[in-house]
C-alpha atoms as a PDB file:
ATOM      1  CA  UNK A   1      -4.007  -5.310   8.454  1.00  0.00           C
ATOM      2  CA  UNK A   2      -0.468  -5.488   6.934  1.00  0.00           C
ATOM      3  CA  UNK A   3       0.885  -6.623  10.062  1.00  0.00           C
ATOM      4  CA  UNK A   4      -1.641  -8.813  11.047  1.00  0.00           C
ATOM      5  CA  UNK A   5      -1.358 -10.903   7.447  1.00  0.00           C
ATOM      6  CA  UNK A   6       2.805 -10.649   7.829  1.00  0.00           C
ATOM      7  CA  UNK A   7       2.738 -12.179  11.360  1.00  0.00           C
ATOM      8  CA  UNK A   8      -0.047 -14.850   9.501  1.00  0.00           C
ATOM      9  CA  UNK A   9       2.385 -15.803   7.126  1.00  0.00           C
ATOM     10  CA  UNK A  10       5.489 -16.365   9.426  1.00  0.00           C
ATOM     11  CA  UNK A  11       3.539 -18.749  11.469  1.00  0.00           C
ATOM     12  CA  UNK A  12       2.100 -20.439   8.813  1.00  0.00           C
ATOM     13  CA  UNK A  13       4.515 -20.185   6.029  1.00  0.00           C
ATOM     14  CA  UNK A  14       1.437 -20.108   3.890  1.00  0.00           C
ATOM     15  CA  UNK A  15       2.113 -18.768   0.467  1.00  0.00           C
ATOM     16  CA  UNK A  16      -1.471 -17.078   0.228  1.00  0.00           C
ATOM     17  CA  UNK A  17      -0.721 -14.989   2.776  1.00  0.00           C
ATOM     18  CA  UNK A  18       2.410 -14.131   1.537  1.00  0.00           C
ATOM     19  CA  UNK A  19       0.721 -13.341  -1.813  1.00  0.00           C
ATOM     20  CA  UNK A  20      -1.979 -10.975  -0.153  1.00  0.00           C
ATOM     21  CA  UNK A  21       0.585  -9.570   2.145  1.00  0.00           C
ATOM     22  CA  UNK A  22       2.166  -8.148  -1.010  1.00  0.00           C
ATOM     23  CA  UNK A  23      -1.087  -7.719  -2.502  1.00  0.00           C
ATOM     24  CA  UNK A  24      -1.373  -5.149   0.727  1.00  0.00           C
ATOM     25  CA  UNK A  25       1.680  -3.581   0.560  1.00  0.00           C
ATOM     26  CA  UNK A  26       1.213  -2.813  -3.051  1.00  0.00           C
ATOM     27  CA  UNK A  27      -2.091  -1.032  -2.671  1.00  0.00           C
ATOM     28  CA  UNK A  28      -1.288   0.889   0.327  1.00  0.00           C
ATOM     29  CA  UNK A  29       2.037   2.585  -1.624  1.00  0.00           C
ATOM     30  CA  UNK A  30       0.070   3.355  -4.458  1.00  0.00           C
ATOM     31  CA  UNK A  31      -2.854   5.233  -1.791  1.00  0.00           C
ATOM     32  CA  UNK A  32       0.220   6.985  -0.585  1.00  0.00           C
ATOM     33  CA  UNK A  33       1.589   7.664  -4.205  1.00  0.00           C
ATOM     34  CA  UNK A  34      -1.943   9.577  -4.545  1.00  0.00           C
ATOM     35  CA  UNK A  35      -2.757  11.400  -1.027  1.00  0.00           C
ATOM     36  CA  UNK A  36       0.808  12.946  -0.967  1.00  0.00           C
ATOM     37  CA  UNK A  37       0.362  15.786  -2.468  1.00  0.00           C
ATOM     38  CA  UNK A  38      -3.623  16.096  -3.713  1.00  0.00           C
ATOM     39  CA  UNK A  39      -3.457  19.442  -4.242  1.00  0.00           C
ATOM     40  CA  UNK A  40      -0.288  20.067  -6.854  1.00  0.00           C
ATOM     41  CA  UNK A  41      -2.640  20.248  -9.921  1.00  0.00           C
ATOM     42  CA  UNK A  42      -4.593  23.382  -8.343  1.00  0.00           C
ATOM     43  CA  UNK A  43      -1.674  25.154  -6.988  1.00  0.00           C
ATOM     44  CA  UNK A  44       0.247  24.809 -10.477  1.00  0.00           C
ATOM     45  CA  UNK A  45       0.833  28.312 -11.938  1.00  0.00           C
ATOM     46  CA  UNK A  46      -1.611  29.538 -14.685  1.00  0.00           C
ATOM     47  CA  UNK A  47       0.022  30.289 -18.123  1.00  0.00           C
END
């Protein structure tokens, strides 16, 4: 989908696109940000 909108916005120059290109980008890091490592709170030692 990323792609798709980029390759949008260099033919069209639109700034929507553009703005939900970002809009893209941003929500896919912060997915990554949270399925990296889902399991660090469980495997954190017990005190």
């Amino acid at each position: 989908m990323k792609e798709f909108t980029w390759k949008v916005f260099c033919e069209t120059g639109s700034i929507d696109t553009y703005l939900l290109f970002k809009e893209l980008e941003v929500d896919m890091s912060a997915r990554t940000v949270h399925e990296e490592d889902p399991q660090a709170p469980i495997d954190s030692p017990i005190q």
